[in-house]
N, C-alpha and C. Protein backbone atom coordinates (compact mmCIF):
# COMPACT_ATOMS: atom_id res chain seq x y z
N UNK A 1 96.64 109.73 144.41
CA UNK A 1 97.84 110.19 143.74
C UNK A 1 97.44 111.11 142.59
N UNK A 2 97.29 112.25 142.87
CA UNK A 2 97.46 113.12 141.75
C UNK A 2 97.93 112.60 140.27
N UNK A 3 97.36 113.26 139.10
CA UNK A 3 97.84 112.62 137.92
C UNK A 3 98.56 113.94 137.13
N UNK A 4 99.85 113.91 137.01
CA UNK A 4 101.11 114.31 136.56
C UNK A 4 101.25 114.29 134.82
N UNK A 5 100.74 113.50 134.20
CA UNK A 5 101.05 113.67 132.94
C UNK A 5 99.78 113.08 131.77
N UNK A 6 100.02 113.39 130.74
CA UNK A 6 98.82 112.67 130.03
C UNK A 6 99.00 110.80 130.02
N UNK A 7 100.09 110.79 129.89
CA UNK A 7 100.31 109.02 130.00
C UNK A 7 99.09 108.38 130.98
N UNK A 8 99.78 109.30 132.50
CA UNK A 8 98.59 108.75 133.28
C UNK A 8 97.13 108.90 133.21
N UNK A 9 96.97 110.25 133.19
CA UNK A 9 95.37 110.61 133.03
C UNK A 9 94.78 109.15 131.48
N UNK A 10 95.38 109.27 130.33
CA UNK A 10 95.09 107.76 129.74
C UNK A 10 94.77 106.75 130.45
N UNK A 11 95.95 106.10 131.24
CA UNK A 11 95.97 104.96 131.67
C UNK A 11 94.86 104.19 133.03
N UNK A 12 94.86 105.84 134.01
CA UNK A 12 93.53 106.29 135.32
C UNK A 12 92.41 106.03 134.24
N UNK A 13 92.07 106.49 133.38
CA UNK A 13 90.65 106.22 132.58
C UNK A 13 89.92 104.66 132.38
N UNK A 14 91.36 104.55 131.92
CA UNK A 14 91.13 102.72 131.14
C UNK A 14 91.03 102.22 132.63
N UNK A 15 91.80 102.16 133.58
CA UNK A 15 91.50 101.65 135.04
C UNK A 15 90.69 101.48 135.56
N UNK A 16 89.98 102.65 135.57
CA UNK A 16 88.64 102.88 135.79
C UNK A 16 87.31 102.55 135.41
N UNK A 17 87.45 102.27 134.12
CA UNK A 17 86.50 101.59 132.81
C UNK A 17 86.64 100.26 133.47
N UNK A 18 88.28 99.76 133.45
CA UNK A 18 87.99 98.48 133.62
C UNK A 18 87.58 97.84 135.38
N UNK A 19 88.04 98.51 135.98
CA UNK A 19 87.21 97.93 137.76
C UNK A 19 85.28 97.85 137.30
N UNK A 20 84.85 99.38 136.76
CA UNK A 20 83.81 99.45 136.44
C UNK A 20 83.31 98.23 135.80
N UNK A 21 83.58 97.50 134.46
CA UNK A 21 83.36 96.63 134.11
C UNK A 21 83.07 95.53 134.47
N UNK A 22 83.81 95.35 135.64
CA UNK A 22 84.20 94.05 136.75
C UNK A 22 82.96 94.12 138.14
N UNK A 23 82.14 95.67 137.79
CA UNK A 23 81.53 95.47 138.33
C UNK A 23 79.62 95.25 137.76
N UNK A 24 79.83 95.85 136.86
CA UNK A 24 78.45 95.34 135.83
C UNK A 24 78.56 96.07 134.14
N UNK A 25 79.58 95.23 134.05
CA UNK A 25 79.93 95.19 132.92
C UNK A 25 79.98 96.16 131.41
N UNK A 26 80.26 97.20 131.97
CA UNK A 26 80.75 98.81 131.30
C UNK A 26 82.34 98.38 130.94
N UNK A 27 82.26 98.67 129.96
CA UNK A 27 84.00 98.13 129.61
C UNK A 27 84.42 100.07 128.66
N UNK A 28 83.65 100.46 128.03
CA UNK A 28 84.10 101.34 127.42
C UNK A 28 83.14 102.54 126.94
N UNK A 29 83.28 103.75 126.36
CA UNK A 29 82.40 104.52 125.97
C UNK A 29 81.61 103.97 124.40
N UNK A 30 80.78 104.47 124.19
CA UNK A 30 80.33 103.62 123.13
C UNK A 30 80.65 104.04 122.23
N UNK A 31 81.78 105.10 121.79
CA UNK A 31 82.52 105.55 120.80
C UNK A 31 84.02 105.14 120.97
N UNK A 32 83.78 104.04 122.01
CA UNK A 32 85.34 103.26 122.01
C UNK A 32 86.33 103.94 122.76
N UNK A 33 87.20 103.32 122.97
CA UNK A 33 88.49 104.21 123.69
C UNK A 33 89.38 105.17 123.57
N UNK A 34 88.72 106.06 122.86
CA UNK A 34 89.32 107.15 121.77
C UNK A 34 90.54 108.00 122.28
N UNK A 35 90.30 108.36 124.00
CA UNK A 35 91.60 108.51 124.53
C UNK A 35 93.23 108.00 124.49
N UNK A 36 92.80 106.74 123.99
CA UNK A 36 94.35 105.53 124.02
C UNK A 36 95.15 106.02 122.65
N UNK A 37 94.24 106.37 121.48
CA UNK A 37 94.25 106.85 120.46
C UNK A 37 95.34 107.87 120.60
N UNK A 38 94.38 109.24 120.48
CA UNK A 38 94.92 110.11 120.49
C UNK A 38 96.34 110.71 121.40
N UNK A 39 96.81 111.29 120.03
CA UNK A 39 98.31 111.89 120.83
C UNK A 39 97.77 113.25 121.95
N UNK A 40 98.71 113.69 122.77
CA UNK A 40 98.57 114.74 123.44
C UNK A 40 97.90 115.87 123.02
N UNK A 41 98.86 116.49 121.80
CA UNK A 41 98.27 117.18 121.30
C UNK A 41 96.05 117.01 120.64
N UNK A 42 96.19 116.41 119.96
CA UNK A 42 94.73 115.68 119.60
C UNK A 42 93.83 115.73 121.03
N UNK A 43 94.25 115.21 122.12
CA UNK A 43 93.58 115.30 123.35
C UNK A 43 93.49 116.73 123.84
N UNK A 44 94.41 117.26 123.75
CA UNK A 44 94.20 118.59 124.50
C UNK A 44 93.56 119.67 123.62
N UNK A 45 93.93 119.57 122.50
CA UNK A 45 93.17 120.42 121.59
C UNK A 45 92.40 120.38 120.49
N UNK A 46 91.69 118.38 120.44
CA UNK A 46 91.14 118.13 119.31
C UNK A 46 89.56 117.71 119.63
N UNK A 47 88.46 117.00 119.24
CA UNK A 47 87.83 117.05 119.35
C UNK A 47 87.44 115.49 119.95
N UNK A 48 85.98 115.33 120.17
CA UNK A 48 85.87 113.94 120.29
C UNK A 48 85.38 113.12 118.87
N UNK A 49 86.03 112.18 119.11
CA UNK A 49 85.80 111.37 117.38
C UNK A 49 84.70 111.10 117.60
N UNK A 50 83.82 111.26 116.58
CA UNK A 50 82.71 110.99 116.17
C UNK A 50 81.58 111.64 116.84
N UNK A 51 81.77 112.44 117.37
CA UNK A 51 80.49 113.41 117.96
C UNK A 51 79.84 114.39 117.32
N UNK A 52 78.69 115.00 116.67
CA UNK A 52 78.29 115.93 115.60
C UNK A 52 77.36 116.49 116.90
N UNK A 53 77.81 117.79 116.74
CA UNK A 53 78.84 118.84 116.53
C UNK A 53 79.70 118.45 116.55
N UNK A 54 81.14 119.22 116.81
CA UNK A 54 81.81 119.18 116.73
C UNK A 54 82.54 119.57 118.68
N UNK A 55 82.94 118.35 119.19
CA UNK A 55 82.30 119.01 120.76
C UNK A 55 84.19 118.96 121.36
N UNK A 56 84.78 119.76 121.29
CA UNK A 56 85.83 120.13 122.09
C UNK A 56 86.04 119.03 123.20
N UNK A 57 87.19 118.04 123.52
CA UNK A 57 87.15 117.57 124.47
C UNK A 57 87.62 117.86 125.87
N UNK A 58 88.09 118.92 125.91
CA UNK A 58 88.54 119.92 127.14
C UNK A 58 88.76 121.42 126.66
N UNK A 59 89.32 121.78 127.85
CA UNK A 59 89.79 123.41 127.52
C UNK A 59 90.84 123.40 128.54
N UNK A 60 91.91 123.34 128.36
CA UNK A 60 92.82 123.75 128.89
C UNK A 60 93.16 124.44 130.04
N UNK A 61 92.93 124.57 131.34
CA UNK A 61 93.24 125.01 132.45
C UNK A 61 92.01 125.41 133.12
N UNK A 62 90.82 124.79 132.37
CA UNK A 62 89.22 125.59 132.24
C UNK A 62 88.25 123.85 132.49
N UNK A 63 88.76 122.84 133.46
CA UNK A 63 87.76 122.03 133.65
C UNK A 63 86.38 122.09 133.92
N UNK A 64 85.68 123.07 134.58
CA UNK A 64 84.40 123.42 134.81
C UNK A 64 83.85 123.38 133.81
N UNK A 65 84.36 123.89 132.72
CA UNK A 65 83.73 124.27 131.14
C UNK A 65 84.43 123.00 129.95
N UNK A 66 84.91 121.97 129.97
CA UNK A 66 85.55 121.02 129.27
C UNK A 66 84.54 120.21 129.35
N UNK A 67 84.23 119.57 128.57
CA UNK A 67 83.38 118.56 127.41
C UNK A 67 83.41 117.57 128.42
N UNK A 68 84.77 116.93 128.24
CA UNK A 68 85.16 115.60 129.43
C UNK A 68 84.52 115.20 130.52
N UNK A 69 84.71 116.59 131.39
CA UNK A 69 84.25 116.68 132.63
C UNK A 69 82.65 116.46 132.75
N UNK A 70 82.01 117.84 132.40
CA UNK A 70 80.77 118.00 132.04
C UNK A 70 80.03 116.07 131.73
N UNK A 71 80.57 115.52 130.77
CA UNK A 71 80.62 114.34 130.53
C UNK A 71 80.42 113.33 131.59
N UNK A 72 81.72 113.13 132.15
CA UNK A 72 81.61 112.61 133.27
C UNK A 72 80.50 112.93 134.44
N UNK A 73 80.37 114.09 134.53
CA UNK A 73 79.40 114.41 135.73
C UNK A 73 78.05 114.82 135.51
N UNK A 74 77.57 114.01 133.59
CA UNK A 74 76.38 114.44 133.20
C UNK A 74 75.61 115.54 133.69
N UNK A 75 76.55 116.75 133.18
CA UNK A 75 75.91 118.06 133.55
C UNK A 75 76.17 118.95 132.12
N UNK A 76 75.60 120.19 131.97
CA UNK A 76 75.72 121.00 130.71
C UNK A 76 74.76 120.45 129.69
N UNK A 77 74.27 121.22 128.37
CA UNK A 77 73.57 120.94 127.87
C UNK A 77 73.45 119.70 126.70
N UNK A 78 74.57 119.46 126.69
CA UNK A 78 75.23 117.94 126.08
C UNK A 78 74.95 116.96 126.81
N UNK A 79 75.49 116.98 128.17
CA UNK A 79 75.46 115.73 129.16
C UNK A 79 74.61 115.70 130.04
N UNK A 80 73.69 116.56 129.92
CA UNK A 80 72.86 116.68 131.20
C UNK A 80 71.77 115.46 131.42
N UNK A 81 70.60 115.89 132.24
CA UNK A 81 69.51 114.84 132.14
C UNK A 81 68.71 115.14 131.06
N UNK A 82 68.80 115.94 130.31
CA UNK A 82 68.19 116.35 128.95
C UNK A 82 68.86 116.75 127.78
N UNK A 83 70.03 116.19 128.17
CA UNK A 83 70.82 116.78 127.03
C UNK A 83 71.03 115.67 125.64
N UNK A 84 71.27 115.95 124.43
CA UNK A 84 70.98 115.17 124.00
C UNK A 84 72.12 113.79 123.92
N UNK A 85 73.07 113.23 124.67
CA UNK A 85 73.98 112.56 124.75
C UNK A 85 73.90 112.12 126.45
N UNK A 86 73.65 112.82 126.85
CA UNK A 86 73.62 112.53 128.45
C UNK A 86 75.01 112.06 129.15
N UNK A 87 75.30 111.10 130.63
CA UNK A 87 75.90 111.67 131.01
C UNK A 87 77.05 109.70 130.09
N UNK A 88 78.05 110.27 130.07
CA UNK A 88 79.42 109.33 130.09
C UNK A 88 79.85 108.02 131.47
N UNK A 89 80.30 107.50 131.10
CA UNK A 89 79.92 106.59 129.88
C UNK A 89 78.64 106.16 129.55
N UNK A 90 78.15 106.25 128.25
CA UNK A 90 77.11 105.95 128.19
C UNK A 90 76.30 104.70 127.99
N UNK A 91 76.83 103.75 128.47
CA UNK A 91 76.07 102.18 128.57
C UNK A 91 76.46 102.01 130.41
N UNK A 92 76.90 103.35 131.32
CA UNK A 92 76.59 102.90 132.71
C UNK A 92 75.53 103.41 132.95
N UNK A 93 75.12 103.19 134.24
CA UNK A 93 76.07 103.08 135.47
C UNK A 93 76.84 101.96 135.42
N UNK A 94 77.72 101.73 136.51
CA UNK A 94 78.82 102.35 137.32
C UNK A 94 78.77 103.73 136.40
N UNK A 95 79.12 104.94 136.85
CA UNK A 95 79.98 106.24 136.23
C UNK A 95 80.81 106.28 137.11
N UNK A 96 81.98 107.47 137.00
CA UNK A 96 83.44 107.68 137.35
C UNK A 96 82.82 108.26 138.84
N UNK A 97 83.33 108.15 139.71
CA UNK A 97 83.22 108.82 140.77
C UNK A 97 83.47 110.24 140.88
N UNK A 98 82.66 110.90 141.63
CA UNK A 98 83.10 112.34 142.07
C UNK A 98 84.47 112.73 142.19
N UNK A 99 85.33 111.52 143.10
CA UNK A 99 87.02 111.79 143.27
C UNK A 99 87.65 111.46 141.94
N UNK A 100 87.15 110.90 141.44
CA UNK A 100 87.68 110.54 140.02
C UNK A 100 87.80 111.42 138.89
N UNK A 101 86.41 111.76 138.84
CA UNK A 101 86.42 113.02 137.86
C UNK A 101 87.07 114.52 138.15
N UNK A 102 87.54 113.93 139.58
CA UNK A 102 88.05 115.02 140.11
C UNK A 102 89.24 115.35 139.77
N UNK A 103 90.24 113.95 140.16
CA UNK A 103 91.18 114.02 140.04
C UNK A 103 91.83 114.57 137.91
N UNK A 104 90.98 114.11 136.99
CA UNK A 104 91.14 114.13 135.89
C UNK A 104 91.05 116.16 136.01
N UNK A 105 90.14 116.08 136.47
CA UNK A 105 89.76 117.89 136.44
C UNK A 105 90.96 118.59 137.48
N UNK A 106 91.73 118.23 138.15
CA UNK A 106 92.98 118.70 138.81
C UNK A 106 94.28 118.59 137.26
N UNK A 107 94.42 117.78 136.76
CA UNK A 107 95.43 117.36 135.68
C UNK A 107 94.73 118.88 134.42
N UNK A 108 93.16 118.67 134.42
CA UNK A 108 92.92 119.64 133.35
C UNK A 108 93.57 121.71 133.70
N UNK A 109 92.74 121.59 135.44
CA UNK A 109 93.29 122.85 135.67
C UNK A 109 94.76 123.25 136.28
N UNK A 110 95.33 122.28 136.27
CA UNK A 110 97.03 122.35 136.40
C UNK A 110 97.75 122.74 134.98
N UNK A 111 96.67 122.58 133.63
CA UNK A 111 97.56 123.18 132.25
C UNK A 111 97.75 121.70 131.67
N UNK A 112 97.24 120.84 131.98
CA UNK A 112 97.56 119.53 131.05
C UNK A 112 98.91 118.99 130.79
N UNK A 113 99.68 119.24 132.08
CA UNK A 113 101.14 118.72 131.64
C UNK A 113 101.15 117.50 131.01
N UNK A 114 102.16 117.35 130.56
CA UNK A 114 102.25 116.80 129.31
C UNK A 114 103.04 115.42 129.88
């Protein structure tokens, strides 16, 4: 099911965290659930709490190049296998699946409806 609004893309995350969990015990990012947090706005155009730099958590209609993603699929020079943060979440494996991160990256290049 495609994800339609930010409510969901939130709620698909935490879902996901939590099956993960249930399966070896990953419950959250180690900067906490910062998504549940933040309002729309803050998500779509703010940063990630507590990350130095200062690391953009998406780009707007531009998933290939969004923080998130990259994140998820420990790739780019942040998340990579050498990067200095590597890949999300960072106390797995389990990580998000390919369809998973997919589906979040369909919601990013659809414009982030709201």
């Amino acid at each position: 099911m495609p994800l339609k609004t930010f409510a969901q893309v939130q709620q698909f995350i935490d879902q996901v965290l939590t099956q993960n969990s249930e399966i070896d015990g990953v419950s959250a990012a180690p900067h906490g659930s910062f998504w549940t947090a933040l309002s729309y706005q803050e998500f779509t155009t703010g940063n990630v709490p507590g990350v130095s730099p200062a690391t953009p958590i998406l780009i707007v209609g531009d998933s290939k190049n969004s923080n998130i993603i990259q994140a998820l699929l420990g790739v780019g020079p942040l998340f990579g296998p050498n990067g200095a943060i590597g890949q999300m979440p960072g106390n797995g494996p389990p990580f998000f699946t390919q369809d998973q991160i997919q589906q979040i990256a369909d919601w990013i290049d659809a414009g982030c409806p709201q």
